[in-house]
N, C-alpha and C. Protein backbone atom coordinates (compact mmCIF):
# COMPACT_ATOMS: atom_id res chain seq x y z
N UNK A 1 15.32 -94.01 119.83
CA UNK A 1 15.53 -95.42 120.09
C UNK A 1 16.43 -95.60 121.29
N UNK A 2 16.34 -96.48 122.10
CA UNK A 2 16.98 -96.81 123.07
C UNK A 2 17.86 -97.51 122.84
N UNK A 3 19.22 -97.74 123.47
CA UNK A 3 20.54 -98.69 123.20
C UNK A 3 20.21 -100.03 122.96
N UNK A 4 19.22 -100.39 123.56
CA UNK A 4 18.72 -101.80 123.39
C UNK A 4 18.21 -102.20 122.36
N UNK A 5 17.35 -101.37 122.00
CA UNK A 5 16.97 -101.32 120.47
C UNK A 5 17.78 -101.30 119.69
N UNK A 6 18.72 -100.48 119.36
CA UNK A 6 20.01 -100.43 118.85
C UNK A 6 20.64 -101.43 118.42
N UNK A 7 21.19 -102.18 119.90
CA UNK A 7 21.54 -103.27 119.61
C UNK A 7 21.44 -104.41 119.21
N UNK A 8 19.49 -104.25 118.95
CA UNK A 8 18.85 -105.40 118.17
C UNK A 8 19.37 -105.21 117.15
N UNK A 9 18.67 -103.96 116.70
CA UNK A 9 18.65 -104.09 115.28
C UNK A 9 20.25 -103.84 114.80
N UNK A 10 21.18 -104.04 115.28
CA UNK A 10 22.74 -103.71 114.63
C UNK A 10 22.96 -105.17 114.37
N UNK A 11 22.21 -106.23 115.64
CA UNK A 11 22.62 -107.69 115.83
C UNK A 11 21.99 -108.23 114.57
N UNK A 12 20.70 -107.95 114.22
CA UNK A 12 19.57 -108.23 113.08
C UNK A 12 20.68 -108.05 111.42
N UNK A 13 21.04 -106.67 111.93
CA UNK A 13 21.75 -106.64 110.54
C UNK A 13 22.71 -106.98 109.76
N UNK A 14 23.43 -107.28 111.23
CA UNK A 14 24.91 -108.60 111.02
C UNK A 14 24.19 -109.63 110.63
N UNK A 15 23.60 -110.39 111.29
CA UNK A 15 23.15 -111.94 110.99
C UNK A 15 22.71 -112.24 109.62
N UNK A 16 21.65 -111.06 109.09
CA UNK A 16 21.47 -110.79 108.11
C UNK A 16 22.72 -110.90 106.61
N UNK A 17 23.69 -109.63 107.14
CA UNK A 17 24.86 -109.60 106.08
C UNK A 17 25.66 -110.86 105.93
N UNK A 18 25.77 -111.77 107.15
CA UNK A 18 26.65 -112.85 107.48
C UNK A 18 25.89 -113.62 106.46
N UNK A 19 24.63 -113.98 107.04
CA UNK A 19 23.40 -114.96 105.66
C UNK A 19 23.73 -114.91 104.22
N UNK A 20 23.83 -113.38 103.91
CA UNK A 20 24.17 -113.18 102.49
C UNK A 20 25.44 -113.63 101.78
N UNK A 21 26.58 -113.28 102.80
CA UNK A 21 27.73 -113.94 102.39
C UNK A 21 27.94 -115.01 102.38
N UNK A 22 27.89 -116.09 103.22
CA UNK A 22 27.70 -117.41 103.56
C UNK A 22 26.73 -118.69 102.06
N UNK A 23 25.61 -117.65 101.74
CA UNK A 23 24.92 -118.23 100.72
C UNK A 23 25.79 -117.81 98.96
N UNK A 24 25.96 -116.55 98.90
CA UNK A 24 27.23 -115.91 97.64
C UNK A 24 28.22 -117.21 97.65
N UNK A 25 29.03 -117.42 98.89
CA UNK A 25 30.20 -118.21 98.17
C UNK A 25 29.70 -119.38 98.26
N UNK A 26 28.62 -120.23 98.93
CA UNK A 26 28.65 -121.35 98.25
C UNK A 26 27.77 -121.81 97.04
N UNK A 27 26.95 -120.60 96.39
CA UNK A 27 26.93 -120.55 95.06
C UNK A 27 27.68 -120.23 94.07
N UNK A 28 29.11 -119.87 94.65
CA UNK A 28 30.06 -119.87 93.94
C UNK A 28 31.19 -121.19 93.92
N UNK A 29 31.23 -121.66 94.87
CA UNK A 29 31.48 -123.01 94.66
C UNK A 29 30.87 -123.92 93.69
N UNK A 30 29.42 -124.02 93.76
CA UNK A 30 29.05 -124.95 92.68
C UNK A 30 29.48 -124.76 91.41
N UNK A 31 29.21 -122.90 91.30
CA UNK A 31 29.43 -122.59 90.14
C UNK A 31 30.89 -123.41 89.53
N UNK A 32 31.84 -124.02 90.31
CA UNK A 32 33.04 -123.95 89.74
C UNK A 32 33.59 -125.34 88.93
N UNK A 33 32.13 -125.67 89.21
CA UNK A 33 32.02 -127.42 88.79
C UNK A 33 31.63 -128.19 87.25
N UNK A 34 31.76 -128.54 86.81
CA UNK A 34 31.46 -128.90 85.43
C UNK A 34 31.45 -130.80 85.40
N UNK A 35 30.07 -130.53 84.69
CA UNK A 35 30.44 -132.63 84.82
C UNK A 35 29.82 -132.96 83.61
N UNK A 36 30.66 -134.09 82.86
CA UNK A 36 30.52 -134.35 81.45
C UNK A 36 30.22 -135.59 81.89
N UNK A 37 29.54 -135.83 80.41
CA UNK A 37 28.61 -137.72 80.36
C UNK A 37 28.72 -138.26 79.47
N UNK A 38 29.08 -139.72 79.09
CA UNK A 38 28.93 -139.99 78.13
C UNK A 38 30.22 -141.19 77.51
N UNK A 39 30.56 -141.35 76.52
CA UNK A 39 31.66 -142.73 76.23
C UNK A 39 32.73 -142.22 76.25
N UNK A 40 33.90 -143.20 76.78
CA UNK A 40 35.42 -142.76 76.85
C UNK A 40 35.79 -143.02 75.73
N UNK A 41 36.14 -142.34 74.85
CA UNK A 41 37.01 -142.18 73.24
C UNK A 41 38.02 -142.36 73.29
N UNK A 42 38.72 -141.97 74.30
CA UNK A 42 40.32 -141.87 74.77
C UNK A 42 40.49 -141.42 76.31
N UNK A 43 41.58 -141.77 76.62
CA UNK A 43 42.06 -142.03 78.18
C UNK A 43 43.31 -141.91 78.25
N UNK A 44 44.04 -140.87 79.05
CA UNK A 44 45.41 -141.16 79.51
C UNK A 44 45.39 -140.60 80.54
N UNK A 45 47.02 -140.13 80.99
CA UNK A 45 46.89 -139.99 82.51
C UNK A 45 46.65 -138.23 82.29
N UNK A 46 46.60 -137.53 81.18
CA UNK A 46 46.34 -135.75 81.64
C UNK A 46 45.29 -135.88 80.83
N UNK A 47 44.47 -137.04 80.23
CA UNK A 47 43.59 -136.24 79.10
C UNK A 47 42.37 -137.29 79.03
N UNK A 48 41.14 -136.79 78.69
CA UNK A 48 40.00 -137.87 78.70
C UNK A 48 38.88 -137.11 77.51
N UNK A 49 38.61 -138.16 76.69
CA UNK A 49 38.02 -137.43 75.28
C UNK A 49 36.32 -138.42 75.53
N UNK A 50 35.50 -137.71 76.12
CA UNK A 50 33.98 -138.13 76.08
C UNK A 50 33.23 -137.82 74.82
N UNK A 51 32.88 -138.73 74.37
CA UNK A 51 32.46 -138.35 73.00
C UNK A 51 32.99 -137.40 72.21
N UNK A 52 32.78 -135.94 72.25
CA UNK A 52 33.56 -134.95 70.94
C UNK A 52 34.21 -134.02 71.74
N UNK A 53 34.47 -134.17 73.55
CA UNK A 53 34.99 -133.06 74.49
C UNK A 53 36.12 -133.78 74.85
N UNK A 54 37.01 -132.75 74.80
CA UNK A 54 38.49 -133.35 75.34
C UNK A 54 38.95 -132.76 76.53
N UNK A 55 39.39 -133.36 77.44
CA UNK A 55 39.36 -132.68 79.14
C UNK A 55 40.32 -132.90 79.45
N UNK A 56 41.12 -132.14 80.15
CA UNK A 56 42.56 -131.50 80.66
C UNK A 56 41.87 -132.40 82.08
N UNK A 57 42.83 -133.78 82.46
CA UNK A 57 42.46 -133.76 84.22
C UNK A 57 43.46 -133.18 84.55
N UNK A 58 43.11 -132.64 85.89
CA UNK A 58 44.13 -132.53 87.10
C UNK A 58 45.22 -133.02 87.76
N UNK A 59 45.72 -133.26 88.83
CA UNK A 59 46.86 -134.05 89.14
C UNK A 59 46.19 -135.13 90.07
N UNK A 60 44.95 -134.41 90.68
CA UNK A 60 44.18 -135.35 91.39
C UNK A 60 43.28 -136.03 90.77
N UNK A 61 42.92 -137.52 90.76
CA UNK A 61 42.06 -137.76 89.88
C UNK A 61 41.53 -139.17 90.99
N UNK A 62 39.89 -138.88 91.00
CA UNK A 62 39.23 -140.71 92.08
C UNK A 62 38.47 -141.19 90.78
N UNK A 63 38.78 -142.21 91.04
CA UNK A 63 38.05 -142.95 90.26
C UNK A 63 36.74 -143.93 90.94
N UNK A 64 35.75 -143.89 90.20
CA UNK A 64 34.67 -144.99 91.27
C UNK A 64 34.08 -145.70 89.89
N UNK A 65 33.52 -147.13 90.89
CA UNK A 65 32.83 -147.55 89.53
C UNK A 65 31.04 -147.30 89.96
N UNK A 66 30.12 -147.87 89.31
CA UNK A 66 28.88 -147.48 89.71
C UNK A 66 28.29 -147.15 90.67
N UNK A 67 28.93 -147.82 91.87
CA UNK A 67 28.25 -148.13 92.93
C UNK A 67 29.00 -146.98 94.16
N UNK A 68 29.73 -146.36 93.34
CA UNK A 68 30.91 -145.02 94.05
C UNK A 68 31.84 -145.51 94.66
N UNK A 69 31.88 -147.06 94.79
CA UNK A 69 33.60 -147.55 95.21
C UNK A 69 34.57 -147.22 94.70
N UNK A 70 35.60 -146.84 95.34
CA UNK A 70 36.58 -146.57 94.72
C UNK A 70 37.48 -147.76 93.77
N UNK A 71 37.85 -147.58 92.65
CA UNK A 71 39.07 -148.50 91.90
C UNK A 71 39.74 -147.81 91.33
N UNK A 72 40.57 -149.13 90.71
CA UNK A 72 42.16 -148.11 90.16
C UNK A 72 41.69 -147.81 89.04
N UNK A 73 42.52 -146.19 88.59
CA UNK A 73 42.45 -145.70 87.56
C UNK A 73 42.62 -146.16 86.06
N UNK A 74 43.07 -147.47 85.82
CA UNK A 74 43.65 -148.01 85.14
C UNK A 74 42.26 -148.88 84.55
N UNK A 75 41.35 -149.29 85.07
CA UNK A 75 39.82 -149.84 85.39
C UNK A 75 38.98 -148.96 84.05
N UNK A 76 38.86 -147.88 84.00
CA UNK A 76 38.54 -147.12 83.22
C UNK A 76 38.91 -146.99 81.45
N UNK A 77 38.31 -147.87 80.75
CA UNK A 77 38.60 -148.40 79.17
C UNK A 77 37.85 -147.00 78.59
N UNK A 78 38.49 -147.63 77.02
CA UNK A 78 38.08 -146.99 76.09
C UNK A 78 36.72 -147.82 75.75
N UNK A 79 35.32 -147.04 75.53
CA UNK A 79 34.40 -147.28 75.27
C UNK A 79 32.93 -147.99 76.77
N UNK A 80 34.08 -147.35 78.01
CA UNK A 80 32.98 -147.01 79.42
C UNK A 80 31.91 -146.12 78.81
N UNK A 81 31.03 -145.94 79.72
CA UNK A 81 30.80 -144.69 79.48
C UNK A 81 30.47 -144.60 81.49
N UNK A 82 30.95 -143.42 81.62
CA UNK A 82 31.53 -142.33 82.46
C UNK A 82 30.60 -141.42 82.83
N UNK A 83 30.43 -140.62 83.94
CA UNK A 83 30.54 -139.41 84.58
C UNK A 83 31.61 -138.66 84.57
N UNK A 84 32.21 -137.27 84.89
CA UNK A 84 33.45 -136.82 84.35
C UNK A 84 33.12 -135.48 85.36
N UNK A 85 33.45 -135.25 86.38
CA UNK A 85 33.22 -133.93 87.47
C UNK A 85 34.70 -133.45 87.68
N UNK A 86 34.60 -132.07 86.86
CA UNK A 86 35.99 -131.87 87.17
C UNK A 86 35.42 -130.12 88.30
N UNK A 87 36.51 -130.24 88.91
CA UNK A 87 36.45 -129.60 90.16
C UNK A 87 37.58 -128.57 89.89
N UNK A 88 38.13 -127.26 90.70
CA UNK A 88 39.21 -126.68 90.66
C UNK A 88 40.45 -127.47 90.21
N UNK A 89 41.07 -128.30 91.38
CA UNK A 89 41.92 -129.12 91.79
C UNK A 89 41.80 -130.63 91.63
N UNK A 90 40.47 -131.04 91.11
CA UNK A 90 40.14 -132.70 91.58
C UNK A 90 39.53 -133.31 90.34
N UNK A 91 39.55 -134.24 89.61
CA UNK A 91 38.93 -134.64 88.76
C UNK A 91 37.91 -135.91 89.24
N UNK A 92 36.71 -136.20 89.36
CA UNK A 92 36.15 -137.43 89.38
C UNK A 92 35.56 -138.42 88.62
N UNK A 93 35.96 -139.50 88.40
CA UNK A 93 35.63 -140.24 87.00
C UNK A 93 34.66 -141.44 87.86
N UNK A 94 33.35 -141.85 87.49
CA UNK A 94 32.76 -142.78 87.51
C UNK A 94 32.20 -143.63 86.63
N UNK A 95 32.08 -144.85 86.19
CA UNK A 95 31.98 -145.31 85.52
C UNK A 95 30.29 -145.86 86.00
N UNK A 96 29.42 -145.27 84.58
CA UNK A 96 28.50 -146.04 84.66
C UNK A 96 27.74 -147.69 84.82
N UNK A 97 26.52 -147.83 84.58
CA UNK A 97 26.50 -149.19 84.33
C UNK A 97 26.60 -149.89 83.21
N UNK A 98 26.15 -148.73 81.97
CA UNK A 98 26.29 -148.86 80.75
C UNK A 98 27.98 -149.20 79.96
N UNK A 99 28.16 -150.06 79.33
CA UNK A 99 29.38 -150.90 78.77
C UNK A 99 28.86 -151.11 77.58
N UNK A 100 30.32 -151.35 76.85
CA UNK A 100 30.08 -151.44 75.42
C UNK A 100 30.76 -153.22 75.38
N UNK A 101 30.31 -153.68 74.64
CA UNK A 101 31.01 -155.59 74.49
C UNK A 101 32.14 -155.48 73.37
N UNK A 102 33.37 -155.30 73.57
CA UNK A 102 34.29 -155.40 72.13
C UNK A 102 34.16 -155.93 70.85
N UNK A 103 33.41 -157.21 70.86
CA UNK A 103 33.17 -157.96 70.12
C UNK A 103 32.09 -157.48 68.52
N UNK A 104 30.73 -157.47 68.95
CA UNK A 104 29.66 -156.82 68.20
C UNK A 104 29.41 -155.32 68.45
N UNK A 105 29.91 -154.85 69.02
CA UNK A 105 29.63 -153.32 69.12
C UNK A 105 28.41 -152.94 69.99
N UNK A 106 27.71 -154.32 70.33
CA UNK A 106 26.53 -154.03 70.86
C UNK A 106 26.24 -152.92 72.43
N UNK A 107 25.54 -152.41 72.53
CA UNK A 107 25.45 -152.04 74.17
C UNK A 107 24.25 -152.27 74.92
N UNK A 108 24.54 -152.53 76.00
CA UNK A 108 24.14 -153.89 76.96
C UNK A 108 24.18 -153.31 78.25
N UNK A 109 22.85 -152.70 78.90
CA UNK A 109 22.88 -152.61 80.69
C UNK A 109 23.17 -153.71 81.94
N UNK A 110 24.11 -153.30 82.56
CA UNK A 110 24.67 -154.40 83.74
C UNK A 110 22.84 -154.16 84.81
């Protein structure tokens, strides 16, 4: 083989190894994600109970309501029902469209 050749194929085999690594960690990123669904049972500022799962948040926590705007954390009742993406470091709470009415217990799409 000639140097040139060489240097294809050395260039081929980097680009190659680089591909592999590049695709590994950001399937390891997803991996690190977990997202729960379902009614807020309970709410405070370290803890959120979705139906029968009880979740440790983070220190970081966004809150959005349906439409992914952001609002205050405080917005978020007992008996929302929620999205729940907790991340390494980040917790994300969205609130569906689905609501419960205090009154009759009924539930009712916005």
């Amino acid at each position: 083989m000639s140097s040139i050749q060489r240097i294809v194929w050395v260039s081929i085999l980097t680009l190659i190894s680089c591909l592999m690594v590049t695709f590994t960690v950001r399937a390891e990123k997803e991996e690190r994600r977990a997202v729960f669904r379902g009614q807020v049972i309970e709410i405070s500022a370290k803890f959120i109970t979705i139906e029968r799962t009880s979740i440790a948040l983070p220190k970081k926590i966004k809150t959005l309501d349906g439409s992914g705007a952001s609002i205050p954390t405080g917005t978020i009742k007992k008996g929302d029902y929620v999205i729940v993406t907790i991340e390494k470091n980040e917790a994300t709470i969205q609130r569906t469209g689905r609501t419960r009415t205090e009154g009759n217990e009924k539930l009712f799409t916005q």
